[in-house]
Structures are given as C-alpha cells and as structure tokens.
ModelCIF file with pLDDT and N, C-alpha, C, O atoms, coordinates in Angstrom:
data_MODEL
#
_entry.id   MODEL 
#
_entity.id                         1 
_entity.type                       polymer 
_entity.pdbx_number_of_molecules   1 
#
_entity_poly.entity_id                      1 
_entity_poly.type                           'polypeptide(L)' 
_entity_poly.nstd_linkage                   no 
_entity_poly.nstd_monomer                   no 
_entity_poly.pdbx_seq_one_letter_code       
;(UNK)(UNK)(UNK)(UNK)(UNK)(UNK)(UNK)(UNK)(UNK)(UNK)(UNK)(UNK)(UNK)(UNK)(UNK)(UNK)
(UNK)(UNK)(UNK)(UNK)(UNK)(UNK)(UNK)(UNK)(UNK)(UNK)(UNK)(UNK)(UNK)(UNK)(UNK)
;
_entity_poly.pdbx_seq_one_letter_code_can   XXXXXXXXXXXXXXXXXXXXXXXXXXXXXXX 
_entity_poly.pdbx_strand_id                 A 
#
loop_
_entity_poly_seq.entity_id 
_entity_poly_seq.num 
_entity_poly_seq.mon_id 
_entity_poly_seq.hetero 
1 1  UNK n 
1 2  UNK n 
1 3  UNK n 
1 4  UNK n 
1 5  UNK n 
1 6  UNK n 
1 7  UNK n 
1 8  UNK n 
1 9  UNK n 
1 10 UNK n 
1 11 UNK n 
1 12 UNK n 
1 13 UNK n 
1 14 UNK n 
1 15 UNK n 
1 16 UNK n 
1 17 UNK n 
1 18 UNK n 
1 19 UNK n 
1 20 UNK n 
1 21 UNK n 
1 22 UNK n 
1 23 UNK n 
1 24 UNK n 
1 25 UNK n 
1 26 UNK n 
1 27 UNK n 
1 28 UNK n 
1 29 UNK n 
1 30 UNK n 
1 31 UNK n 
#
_struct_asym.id          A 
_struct_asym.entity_id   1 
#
loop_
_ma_qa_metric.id 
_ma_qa_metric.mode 
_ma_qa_metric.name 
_ma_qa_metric.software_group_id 
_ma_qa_metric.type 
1 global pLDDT . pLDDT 
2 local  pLDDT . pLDDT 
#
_ma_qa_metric_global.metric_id      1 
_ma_qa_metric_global.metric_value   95.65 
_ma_qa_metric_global.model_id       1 
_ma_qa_metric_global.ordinal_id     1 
#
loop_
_ma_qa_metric_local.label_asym_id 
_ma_qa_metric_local.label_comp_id 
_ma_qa_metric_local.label_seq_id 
_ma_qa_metric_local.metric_id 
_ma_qa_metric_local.metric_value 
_ma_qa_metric_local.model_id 
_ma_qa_metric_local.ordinal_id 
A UNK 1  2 97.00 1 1  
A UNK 2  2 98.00 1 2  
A UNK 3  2 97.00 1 3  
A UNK 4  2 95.00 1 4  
A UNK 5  2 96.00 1 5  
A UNK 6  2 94.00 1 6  
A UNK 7  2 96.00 1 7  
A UNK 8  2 97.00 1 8  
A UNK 9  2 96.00 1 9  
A UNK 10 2 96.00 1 10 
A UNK 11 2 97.00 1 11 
A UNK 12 2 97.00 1 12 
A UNK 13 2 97.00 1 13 
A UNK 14 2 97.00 1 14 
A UNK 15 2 97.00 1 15 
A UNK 16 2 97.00 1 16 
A UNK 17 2 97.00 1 17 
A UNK 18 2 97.00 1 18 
A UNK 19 2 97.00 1 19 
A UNK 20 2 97.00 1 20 
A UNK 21 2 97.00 1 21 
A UNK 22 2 97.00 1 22 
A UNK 23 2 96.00 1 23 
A UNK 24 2 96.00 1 24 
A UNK 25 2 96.00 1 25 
A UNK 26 2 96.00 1 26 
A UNK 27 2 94.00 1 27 
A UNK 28 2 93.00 1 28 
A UNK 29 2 93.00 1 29 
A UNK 30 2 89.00 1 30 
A UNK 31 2 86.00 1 31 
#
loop_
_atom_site.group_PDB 
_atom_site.id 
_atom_site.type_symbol 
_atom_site.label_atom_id 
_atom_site.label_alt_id 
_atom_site.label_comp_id 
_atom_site.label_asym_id 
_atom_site.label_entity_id 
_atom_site.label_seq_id 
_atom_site.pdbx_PDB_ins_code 
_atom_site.Cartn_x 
_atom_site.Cartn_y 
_atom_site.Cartn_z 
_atom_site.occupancy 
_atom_site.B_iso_or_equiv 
_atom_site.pdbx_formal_charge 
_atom_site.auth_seq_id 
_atom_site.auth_comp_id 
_atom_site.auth_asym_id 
_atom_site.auth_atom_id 
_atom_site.pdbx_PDB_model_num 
ATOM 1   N N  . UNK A 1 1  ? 2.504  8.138  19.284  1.00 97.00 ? 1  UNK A N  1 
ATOM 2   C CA . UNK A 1 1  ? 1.889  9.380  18.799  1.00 97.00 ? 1  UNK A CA 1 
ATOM 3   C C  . UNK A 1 1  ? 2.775  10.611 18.988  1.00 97.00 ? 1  UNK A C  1 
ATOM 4   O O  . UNK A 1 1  ? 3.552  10.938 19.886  1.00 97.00 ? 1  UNK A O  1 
ATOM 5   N N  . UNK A 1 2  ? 2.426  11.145 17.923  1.00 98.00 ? 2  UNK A N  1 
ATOM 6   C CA . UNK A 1 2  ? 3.130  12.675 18.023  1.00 98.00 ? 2  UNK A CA 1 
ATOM 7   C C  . UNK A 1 2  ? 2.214  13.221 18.887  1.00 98.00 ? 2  UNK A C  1 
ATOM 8   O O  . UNK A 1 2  ? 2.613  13.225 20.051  1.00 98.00 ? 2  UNK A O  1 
ATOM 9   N N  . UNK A 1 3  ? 1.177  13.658 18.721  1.00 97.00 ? 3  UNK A N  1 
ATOM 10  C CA . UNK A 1 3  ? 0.578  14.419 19.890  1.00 97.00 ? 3  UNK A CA 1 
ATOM 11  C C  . UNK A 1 3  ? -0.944 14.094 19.887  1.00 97.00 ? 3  UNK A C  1 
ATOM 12  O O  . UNK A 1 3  ? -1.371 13.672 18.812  1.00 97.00 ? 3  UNK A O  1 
ATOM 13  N N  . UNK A 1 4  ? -1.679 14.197 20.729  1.00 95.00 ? 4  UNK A N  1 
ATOM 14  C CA . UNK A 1 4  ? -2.856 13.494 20.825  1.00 95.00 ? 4  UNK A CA 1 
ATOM 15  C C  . UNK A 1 4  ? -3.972 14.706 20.527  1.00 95.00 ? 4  UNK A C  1 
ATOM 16  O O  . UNK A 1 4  ? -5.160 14.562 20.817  1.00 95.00 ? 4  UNK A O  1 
ATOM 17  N N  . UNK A 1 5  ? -3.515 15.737 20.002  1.00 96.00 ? 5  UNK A N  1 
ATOM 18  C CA . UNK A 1 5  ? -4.195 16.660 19.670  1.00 96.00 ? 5  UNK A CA 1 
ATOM 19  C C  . UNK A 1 5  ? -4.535 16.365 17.757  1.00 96.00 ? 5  UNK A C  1 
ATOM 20  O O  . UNK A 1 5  ? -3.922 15.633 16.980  1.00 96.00 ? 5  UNK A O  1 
ATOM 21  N N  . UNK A 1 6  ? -5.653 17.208 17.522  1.00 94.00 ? 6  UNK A N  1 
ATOM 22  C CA . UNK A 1 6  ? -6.172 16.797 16.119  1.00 94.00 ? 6  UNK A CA 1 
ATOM 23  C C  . UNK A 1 6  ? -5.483 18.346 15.257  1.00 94.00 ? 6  UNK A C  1 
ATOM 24  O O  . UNK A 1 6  ? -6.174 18.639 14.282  1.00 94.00 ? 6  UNK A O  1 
ATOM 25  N N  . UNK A 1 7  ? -4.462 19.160 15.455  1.00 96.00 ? 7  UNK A N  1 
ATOM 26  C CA . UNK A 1 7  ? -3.685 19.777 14.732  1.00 96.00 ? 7  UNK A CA 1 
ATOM 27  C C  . UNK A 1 7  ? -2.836 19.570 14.411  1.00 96.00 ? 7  UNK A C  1 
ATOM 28  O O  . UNK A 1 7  ? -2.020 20.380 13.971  1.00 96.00 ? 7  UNK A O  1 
ATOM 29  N N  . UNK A 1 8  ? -2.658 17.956 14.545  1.00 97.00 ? 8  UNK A N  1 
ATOM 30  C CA . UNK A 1 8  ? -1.366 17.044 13.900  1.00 97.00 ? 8  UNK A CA 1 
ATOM 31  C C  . UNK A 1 8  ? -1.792 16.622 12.208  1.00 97.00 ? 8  UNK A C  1 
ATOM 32  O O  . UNK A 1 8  ? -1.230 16.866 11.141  1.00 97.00 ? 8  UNK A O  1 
ATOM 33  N N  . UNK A 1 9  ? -2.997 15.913 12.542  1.00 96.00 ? 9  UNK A N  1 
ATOM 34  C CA . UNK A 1 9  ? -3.579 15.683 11.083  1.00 96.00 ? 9  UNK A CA 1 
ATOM 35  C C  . UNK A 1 9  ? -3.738 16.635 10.124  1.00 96.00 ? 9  UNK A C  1 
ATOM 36  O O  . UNK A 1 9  ? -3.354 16.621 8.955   1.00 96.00 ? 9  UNK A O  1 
ATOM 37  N N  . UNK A 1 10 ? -4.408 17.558 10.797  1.00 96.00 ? 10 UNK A N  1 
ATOM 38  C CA . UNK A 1 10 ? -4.551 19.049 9.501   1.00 96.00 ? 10 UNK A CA 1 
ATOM 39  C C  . UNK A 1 10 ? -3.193 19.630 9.205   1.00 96.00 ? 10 UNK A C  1 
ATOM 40  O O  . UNK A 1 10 ? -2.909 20.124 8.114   1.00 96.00 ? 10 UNK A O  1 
ATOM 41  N N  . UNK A 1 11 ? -2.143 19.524 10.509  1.00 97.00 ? 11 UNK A N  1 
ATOM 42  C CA . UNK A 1 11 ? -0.863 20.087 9.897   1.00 97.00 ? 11 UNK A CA 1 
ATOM 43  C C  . UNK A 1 11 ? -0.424 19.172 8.621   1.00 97.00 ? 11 UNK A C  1 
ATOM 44  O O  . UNK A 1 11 ? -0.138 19.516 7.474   1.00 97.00 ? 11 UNK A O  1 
ATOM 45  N N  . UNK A 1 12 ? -0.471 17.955 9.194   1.00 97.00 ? 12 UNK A N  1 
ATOM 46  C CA . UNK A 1 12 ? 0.240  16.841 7.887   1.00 97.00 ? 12 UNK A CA 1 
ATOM 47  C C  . UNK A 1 12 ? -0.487 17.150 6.814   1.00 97.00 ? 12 UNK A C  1 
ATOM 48  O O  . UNK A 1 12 ? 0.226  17.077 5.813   1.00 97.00 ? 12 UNK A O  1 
ATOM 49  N N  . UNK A 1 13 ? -1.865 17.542 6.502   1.00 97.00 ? 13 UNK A N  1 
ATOM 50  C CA . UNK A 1 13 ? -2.713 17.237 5.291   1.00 97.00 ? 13 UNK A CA 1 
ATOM 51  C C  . UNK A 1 13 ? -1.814 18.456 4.676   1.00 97.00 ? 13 UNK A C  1 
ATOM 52  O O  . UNK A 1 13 ? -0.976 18.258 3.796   1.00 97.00 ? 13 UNK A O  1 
ATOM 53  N N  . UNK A 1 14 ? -2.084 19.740 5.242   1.00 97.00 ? 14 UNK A N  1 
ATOM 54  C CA . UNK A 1 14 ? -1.361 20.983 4.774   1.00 97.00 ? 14 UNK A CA 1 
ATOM 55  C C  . UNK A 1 14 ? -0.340 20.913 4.377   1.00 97.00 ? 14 UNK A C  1 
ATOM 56  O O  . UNK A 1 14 ? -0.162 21.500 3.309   1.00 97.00 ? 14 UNK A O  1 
ATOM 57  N N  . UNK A 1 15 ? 0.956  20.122 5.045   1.00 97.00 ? 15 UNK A N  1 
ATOM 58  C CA . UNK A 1 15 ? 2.027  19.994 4.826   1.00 97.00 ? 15 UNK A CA 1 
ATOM 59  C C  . UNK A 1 15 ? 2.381  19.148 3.107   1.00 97.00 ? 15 UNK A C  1 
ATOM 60  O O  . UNK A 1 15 ? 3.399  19.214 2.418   1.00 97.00 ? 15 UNK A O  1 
ATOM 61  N N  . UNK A 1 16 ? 1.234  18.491 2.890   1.00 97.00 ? 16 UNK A N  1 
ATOM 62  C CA . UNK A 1 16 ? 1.448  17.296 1.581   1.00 97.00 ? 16 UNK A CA 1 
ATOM 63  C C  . UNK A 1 16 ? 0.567  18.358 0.660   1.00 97.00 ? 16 UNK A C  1 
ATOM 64  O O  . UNK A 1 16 ? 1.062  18.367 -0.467  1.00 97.00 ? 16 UNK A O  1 
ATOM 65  N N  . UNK A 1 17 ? -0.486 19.192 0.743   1.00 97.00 ? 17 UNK A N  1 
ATOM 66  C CA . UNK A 1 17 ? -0.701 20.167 -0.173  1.00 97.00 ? 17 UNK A CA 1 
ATOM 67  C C  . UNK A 1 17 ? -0.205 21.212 -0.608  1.00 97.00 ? 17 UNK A C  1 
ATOM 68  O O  . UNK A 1 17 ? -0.515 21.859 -1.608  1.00 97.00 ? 17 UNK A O  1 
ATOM 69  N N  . UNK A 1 18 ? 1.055  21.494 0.607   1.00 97.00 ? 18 UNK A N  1 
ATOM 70  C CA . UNK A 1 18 ? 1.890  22.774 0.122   1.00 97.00 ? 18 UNK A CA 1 
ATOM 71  C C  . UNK A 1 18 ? 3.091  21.915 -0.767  1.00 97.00 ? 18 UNK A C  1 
ATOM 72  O O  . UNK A 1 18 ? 3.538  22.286 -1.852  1.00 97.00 ? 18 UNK A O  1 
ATOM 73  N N  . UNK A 1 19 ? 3.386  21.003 -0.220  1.00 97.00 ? 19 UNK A N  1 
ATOM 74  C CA . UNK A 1 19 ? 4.236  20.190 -1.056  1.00 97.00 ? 19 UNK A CA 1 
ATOM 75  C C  . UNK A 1 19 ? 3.756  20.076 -2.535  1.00 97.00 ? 19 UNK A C  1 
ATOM 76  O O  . UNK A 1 19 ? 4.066  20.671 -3.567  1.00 97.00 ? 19 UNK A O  1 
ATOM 77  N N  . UNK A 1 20 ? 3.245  19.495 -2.358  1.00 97.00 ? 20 UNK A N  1 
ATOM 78  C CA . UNK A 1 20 ? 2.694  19.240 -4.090  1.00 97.00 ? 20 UNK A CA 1 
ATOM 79  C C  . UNK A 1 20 ? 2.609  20.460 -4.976  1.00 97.00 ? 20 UNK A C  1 
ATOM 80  O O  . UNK A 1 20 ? 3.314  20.580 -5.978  1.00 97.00 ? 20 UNK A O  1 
ATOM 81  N N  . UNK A 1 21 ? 1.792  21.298 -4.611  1.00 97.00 ? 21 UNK A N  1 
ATOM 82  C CA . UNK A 1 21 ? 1.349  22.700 -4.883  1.00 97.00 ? 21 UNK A CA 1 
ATOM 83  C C  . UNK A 1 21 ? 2.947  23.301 -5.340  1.00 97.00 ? 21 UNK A C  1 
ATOM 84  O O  . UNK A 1 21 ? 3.339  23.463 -6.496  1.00 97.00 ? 21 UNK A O  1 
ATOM 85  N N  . UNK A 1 22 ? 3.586  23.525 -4.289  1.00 97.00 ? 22 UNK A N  1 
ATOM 86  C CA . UNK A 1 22 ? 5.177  24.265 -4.378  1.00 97.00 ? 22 UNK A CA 1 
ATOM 87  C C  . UNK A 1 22 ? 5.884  23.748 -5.434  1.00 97.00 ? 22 UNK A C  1 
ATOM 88  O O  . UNK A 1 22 ? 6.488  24.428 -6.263  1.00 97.00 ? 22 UNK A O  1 
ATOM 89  N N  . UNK A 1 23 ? 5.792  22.138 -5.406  1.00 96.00 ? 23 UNK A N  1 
ATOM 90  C CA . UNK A 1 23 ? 6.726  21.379 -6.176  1.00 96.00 ? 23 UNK A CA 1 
ATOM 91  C C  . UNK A 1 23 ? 6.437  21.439 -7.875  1.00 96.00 ? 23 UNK A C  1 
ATOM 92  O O  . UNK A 1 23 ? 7.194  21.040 -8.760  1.00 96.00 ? 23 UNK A O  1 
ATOM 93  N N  . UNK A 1 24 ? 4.739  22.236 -8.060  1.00 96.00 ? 24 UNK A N  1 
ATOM 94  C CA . UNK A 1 24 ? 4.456  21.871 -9.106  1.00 96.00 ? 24 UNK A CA 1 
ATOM 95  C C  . UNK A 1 24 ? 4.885  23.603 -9.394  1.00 96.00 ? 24 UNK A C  1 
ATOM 96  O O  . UNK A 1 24 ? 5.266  23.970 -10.506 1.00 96.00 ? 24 UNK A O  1 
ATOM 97  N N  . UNK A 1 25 ? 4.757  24.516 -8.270  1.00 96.00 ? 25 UNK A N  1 
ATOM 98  C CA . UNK A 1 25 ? 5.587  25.679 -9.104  1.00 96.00 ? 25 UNK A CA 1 
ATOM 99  C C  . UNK A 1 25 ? 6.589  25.730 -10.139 1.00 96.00 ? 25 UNK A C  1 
ATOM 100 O O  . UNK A 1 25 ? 6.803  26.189 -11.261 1.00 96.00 ? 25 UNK A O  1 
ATOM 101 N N  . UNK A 1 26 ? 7.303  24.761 -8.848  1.00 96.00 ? 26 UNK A N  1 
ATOM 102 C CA . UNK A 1 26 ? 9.020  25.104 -9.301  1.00 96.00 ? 26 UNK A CA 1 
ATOM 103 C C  . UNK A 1 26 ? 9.334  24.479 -10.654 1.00 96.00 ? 26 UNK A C  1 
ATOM 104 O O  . UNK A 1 26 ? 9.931  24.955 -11.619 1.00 96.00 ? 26 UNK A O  1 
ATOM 105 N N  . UNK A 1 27 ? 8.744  23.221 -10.460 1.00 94.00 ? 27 UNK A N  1 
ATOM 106 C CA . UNK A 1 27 ? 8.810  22.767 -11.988 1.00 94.00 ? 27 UNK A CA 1 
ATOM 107 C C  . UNK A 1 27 ? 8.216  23.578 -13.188 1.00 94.00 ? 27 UNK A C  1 
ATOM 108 O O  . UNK A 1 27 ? 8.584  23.508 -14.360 1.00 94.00 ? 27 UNK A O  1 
ATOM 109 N N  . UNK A 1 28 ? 7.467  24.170 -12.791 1.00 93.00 ? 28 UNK A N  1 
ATOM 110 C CA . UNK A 1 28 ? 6.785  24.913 -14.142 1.00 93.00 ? 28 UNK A CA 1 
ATOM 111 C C  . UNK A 1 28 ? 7.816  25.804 -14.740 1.00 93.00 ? 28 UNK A C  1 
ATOM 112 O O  . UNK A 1 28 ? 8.140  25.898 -15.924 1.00 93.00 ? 28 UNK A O  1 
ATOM 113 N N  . UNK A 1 29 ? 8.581  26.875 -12.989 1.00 93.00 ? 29 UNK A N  1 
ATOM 114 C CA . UNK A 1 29 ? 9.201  27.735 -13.320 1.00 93.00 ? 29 UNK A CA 1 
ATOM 115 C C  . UNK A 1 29 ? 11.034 27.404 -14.032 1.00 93.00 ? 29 UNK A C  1 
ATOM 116 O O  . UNK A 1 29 ? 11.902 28.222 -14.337 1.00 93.00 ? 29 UNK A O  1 
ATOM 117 N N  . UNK A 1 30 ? 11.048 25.897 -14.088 1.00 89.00 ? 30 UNK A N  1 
ATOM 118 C CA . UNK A 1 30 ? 12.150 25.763 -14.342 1.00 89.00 ? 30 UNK A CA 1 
ATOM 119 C C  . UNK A 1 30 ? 11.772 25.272 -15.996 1.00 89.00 ? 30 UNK A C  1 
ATOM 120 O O  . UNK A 1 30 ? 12.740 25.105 -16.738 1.00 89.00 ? 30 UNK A O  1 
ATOM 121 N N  . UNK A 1 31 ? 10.844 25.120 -16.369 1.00 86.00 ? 31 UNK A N  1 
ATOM 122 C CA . UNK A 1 31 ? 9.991  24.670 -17.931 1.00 86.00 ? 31 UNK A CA 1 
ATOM 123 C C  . UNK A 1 31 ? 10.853 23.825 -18.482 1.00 86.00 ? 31 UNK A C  1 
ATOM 124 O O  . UNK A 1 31 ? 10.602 23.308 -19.570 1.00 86.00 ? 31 UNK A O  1 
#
C-alpha cells in the first residue's frame, strides 16, 4: 500500500478525471 489512508483513492479517481478532461482539451485545441 501506498498509504492506508482513503485520500489515496479520491486522489487517483481525480487524477484519471483531470487526465481525461485535460487530454480532451488539448486535442480539441490542436483540431
């Protein structure tokens, strides 16, 4: 385990929604 605390999971969830989210910027902005 990374850490036995439950602000591991919400970080990861966040981390794969900013991903996606960001990734679908950039692509837009590159058209």
């Amino acid at each position: 385990p990374i850490s036995d605390e439950l602000w591991i999971y919400y970080t990861g969830v966040l981390c794969v929604w900013i991903g996606i989210i960001l990734r679908y910027i950039i692509i837009r902005s590159l058209g």
